[in-house]
N, C-alpha and C. Protein backbone atom coordinates (compact mmCIF):
# COMPACT_ATOMS: atom_id res chain seq x y z
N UNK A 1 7.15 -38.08 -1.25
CA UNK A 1 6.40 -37.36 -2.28
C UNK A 1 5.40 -36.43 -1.60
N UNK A 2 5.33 -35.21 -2.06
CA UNK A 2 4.27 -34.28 -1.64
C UNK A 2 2.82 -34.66 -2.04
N UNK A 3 2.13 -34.22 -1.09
CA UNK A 3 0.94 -34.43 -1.18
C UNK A 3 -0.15 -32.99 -2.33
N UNK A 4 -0.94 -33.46 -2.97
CA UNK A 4 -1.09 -32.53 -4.15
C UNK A 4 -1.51 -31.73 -3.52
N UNK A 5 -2.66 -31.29 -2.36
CA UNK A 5 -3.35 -30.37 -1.71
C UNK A 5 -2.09 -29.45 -1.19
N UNK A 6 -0.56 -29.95 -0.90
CA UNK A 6 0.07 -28.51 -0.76
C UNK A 6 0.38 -27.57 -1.16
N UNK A 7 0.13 -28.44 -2.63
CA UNK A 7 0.87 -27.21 -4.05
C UNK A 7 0.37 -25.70 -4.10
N UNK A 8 -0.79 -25.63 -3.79
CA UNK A 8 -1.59 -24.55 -4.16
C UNK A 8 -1.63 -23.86 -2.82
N UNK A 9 -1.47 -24.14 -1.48
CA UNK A 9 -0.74 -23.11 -0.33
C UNK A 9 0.55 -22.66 -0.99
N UNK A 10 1.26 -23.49 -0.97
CA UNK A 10 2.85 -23.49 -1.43
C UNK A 10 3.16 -22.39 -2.94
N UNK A 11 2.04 -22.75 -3.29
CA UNK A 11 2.51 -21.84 -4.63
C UNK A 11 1.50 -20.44 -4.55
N UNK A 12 0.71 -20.24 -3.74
CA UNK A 12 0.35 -18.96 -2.90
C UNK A 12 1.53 -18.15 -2.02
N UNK A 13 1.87 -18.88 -1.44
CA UNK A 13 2.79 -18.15 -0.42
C UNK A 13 4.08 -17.77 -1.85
N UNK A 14 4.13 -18.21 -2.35
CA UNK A 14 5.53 -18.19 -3.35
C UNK A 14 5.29 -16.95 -4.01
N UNK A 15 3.89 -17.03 -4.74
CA UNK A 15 3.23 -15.82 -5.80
C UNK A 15 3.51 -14.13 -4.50
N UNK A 16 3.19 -14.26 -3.27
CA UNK A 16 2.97 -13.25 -2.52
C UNK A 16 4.47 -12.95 -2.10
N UNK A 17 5.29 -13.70 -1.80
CA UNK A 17 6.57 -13.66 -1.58
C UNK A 17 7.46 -12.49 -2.82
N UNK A 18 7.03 -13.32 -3.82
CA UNK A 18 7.71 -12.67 -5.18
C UNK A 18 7.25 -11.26 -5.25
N UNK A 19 6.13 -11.04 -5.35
CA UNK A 19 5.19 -9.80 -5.42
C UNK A 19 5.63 -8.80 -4.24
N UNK A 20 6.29 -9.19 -3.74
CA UNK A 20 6.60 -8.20 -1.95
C UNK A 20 8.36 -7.86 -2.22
N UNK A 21 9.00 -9.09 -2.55
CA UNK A 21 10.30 -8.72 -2.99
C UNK A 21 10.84 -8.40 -4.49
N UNK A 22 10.22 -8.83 -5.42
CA UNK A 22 10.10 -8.16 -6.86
C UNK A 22 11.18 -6.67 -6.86
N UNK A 23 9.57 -5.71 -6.40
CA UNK A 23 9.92 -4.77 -6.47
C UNK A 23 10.90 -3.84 -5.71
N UNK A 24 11.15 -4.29 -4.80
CA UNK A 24 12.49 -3.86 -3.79
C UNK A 24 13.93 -4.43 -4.17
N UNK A 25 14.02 -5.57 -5.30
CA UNK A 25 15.19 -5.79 -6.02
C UNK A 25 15.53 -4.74 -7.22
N UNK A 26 14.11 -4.82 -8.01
CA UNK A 26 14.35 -3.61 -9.38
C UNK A 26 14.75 -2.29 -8.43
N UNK A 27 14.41 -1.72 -7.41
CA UNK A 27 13.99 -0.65 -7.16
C UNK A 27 16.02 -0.63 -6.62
N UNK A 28 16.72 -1.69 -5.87
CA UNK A 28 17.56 -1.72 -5.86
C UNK A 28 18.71 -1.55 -6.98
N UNK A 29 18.59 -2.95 -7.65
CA UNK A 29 18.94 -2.71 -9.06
C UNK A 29 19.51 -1.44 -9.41
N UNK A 30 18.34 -0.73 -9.95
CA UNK A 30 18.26 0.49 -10.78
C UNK A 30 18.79 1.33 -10.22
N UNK A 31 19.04 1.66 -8.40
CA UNK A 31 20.08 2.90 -7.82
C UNK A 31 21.46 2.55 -7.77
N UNK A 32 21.71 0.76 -8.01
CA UNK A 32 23.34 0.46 -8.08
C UNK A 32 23.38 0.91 -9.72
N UNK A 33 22.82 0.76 -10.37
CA UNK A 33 23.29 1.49 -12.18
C UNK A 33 23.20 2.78 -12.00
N UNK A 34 22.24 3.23 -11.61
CA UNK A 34 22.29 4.85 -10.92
C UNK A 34 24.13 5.81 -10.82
N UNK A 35 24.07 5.01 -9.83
CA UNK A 35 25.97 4.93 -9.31
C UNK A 35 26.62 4.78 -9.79
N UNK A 36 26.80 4.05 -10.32
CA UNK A 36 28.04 3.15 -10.96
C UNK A 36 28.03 4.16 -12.44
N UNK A 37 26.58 4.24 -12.28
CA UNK A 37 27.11 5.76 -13.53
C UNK A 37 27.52 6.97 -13.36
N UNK A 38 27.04 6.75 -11.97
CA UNK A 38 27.51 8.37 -11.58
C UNK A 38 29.39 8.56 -10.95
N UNK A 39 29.49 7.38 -10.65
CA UNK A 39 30.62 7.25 -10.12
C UNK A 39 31.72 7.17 -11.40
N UNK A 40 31.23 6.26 -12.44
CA UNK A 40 32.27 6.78 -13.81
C UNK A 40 32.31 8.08 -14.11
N UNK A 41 31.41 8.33 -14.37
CA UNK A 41 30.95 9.96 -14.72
C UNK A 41 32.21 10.99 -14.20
N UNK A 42 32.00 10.84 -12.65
CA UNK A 42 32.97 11.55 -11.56
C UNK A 42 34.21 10.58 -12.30
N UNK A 43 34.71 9.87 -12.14
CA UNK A 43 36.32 9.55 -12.42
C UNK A 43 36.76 10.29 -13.64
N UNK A 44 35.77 9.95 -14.61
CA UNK A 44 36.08 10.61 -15.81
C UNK A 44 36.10 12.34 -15.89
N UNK A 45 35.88 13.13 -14.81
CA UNK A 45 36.13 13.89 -14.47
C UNK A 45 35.42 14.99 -15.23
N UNK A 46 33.71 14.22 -15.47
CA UNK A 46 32.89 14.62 -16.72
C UNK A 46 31.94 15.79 -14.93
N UNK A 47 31.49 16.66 -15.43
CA UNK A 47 30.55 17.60 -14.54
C UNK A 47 29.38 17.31 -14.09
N UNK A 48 28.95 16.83 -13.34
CA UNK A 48 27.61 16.29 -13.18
C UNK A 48 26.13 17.78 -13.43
N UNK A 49 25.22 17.25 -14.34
CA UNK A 49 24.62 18.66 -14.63
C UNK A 49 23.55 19.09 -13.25
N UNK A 50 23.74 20.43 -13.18
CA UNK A 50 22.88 20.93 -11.65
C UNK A 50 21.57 20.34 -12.17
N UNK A 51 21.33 20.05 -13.05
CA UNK A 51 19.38 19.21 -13.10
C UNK A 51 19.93 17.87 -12.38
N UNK A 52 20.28 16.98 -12.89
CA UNK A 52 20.57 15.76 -12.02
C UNK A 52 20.88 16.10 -10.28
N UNK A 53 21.54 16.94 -10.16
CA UNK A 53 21.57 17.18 -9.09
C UNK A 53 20.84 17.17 -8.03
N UNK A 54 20.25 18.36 -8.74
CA UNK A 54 18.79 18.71 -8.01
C UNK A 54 17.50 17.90 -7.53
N UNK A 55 17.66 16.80 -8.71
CA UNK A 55 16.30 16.16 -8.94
C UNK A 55 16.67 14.60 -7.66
N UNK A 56 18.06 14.93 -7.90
CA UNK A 56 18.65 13.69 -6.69
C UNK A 56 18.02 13.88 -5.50
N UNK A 57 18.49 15.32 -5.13
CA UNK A 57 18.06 15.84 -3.56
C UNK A 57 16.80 15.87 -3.57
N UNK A 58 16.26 16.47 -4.47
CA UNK A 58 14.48 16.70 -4.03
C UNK A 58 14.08 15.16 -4.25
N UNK A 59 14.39 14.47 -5.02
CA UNK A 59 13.60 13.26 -4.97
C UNK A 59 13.14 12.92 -3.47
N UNK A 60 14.82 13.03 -2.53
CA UNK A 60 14.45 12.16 -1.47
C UNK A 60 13.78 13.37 -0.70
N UNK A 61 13.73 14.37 -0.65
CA UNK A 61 13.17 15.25 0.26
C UNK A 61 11.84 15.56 -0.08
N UNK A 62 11.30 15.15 -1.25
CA UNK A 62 9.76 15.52 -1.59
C UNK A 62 8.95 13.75 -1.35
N UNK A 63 9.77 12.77 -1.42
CA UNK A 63 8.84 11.88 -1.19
C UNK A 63 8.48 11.34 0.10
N UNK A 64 8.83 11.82 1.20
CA UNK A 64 8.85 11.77 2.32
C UNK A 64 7.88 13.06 3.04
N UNK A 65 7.93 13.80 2.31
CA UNK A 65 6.85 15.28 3.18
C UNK A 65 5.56 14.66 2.91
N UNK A 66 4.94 14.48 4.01
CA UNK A 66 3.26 14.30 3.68
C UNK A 66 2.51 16.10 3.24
N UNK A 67 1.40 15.52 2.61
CA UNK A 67 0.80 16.73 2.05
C UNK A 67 -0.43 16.09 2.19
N UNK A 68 -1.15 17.64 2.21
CA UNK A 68 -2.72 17.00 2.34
C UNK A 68 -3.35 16.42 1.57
N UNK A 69 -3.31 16.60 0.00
CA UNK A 69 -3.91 15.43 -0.83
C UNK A 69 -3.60 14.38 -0.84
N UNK A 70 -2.46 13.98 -0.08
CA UNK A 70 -1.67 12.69 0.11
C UNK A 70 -2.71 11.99 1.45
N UNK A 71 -3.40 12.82 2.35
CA UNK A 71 -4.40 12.82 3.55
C UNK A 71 -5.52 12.57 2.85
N UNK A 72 -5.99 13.25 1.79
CA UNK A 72 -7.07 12.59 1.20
C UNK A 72 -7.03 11.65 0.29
N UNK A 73 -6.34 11.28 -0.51
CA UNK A 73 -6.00 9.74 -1.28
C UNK A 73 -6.05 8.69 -0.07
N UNK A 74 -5.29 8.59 1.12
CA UNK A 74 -5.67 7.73 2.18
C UNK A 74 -6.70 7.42 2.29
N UNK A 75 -7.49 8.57 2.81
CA UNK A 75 -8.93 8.51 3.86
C UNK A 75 -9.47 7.85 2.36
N UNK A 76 -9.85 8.37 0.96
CA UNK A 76 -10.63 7.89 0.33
C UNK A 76 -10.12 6.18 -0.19
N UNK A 77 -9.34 6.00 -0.11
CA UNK A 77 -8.52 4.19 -0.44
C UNK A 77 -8.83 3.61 0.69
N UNK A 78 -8.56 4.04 2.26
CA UNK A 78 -8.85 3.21 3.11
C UNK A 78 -10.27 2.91 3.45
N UNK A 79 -11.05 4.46 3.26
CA UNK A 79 -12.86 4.20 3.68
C UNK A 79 -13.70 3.00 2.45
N UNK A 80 -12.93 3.29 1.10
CA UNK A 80 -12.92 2.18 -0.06
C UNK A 80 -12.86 0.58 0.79
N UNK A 81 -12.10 0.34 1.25
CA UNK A 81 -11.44 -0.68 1.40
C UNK A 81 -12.51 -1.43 2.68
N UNK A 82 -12.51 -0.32 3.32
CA UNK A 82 -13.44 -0.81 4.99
C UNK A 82 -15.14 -0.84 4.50
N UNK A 83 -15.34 -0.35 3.16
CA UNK A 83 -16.83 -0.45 2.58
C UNK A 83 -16.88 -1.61 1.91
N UNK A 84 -15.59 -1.99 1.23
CA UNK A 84 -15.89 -3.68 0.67
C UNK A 84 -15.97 -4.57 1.15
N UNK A 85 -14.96 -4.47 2.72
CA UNK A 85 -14.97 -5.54 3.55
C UNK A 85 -16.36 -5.46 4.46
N UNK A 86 -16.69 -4.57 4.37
CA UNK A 86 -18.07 -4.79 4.97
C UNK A 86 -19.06 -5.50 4.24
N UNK A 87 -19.28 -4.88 2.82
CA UNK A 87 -19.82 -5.76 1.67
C UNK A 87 -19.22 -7.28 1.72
N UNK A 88 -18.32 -7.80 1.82
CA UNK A 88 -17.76 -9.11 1.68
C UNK A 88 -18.34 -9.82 3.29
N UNK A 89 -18.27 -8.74 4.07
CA UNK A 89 -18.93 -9.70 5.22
C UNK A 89 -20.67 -10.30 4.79
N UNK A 90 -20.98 -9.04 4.56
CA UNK A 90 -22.33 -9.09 4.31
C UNK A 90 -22.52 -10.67 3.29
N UNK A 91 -21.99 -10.10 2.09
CA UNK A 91 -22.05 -11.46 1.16
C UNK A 91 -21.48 -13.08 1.87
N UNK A 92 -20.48 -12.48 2.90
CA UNK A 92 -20.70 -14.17 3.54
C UNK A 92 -21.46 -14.68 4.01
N UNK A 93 -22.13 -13.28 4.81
CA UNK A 93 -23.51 -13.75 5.78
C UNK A 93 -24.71 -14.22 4.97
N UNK A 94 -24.63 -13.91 3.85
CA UNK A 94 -25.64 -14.08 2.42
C UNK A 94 -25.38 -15.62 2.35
N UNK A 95 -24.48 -15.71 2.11
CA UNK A 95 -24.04 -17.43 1.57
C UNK A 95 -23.84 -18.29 2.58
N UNK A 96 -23.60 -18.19 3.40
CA UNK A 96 -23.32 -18.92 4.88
C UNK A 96 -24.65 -19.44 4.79
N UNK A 97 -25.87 -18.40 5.03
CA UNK A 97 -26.70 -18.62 5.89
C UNK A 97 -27.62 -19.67 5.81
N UNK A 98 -27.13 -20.43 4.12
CA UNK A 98 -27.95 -21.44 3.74
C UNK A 98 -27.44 -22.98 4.58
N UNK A 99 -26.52 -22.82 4.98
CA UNK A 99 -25.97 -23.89 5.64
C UNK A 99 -25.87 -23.79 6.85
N UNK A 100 -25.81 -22.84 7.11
CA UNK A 100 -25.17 -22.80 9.11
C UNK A 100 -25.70 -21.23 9.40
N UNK A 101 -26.98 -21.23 10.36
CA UNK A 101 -26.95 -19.66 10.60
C UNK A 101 -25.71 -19.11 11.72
N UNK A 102 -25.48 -19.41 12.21
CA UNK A 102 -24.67 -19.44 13.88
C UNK A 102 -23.01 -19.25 12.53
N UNK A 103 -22.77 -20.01 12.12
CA UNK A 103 -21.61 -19.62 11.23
C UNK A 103 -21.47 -18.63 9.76
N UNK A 104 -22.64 -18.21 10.02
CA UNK A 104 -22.89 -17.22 8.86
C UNK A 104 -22.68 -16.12 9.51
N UNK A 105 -23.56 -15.35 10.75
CA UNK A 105 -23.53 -14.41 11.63
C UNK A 105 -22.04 -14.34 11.87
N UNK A 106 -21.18 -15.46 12.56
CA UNK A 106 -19.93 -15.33 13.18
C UNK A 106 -18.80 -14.86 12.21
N UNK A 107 -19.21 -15.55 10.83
CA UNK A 107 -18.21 -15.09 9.31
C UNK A 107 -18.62 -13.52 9.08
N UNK A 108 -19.42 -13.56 8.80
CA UNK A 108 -20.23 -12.28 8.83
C UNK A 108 -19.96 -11.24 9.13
N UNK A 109 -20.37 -11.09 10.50
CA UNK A 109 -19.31 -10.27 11.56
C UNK A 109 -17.70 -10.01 12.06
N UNK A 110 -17.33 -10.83 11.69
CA UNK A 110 -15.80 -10.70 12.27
C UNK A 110 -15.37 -10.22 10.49
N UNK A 111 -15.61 -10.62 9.74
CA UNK A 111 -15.42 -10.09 8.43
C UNK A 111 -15.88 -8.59 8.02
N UNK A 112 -17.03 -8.37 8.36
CA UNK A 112 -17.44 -6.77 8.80
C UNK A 112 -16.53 -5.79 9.59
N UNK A 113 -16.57 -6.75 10.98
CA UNK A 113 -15.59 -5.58 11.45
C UNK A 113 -14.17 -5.24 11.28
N UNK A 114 -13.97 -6.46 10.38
CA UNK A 114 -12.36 -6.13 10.35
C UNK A 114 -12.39 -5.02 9.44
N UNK A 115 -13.48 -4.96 8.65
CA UNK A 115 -13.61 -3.78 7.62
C UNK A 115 -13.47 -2.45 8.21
N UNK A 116 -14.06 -2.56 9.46
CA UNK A 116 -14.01 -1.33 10.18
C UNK A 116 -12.41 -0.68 10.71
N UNK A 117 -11.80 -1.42 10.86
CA UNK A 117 -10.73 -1.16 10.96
C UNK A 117 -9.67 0.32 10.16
N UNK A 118 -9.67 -0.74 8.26
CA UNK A 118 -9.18 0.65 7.89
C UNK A 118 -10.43 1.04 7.68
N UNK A 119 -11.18 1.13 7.64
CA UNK A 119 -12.56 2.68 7.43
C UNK A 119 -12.58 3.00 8.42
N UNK A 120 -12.45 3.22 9.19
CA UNK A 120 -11.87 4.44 11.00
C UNK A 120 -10.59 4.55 10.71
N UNK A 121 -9.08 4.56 10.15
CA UNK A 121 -8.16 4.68 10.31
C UNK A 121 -8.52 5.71 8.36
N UNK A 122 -9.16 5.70 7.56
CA UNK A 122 -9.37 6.28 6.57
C UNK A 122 -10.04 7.58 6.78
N UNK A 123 -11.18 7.66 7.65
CA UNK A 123 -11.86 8.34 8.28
C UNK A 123 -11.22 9.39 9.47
N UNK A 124 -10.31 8.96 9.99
CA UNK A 124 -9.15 9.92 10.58
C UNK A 124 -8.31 10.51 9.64
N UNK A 125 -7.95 10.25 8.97
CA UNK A 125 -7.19 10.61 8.20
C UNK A 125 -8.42 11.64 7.25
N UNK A 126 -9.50 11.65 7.24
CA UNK A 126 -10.52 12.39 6.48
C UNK A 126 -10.53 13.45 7.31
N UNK A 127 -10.71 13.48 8.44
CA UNK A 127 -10.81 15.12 9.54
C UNK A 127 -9.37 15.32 9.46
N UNK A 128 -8.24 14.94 9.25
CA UNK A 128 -6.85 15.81 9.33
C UNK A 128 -7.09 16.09 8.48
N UNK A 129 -7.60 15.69 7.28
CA UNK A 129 -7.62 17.07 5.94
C UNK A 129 -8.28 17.74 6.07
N UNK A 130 -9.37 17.37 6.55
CA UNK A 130 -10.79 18.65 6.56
C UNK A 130 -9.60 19.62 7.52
N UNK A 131 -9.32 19.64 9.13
CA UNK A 131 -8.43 20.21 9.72
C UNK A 131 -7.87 21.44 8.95
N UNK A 132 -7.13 20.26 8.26
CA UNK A 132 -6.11 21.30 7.35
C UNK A 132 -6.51 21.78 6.58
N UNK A 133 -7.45 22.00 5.92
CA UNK A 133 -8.60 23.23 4.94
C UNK A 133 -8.69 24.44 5.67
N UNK A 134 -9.25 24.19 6.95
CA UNK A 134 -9.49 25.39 7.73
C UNK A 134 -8.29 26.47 8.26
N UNK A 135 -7.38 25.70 8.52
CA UNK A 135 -6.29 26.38 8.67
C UNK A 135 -5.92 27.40 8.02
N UNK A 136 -5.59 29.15 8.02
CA UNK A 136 -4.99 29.57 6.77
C UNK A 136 -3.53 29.14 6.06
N UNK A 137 -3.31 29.33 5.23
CA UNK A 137 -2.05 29.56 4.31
C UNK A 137 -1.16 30.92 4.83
N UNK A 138 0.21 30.27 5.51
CA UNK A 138 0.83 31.41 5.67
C UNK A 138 1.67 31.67 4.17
């Protein structure tokens, strides 16, 4: 018999599992119906319309080009992200400190800097856009 304290790792890892492969089944899914319609379509010897066409090819060729607002949605989600984790360090060091200073500082900090991480990798990504402002438009 399992012990009750595993359930709730066990059913963490399960919730994150699902959530990661979910969407890479629908996303599958939906291009085999894709086909299979397009492939009757073609037998039936029906014309495929140049909009479908089109929207096939550019799909895959426009979601793959980076663009610079695509450089600034980064920098501003990742510098987001490296400002909370800094806040969350902080608030550990807040709550720690009533019990353990030496383990408040150490939570604290390593929780801070991991924040730093993406906020310098957000922050690069903030000067390639600035970069690319200056540049002209040919």
């Amino acid at each position: 018999m399992m012990e009750a304290g595993l359930f709730v790792p066990i059913f963490f890892m399960v919730c994150v599992a699902a959530c990661i492969v979910a969407p890479g089944y629908f996303r599958h899914r939906d291009r085999e119906q894709m086909q299979q319609t397009l492939r009757v379509a073609i037998e039936k010897g029906q014309a495929l319309p140049q909009d479908l066409v089109t929207a096939l090819q550019g799909n895959v060729a426009t979601r793959f080009t980076p663009t610079r607002e695509a450089d600034l949605r980064r920098a501003i989600v990742l510098i987001a992200v490296g400002v909370g984790m800094c806040g969350l360090g902080y608030g550990l060091w807040r709550g720690i400190t009533v019990d353990d200073e030496f383990g408040a500082y150490t939570t604290g900090w390593i929780v801070a800097g991991s924040g730093a991480i993406p906020g310098l990798i957000g922050l690069a990504y903030l000067i390639l856009w600035a970069m690319g402002r200056k540049t002209p438009r040919s």
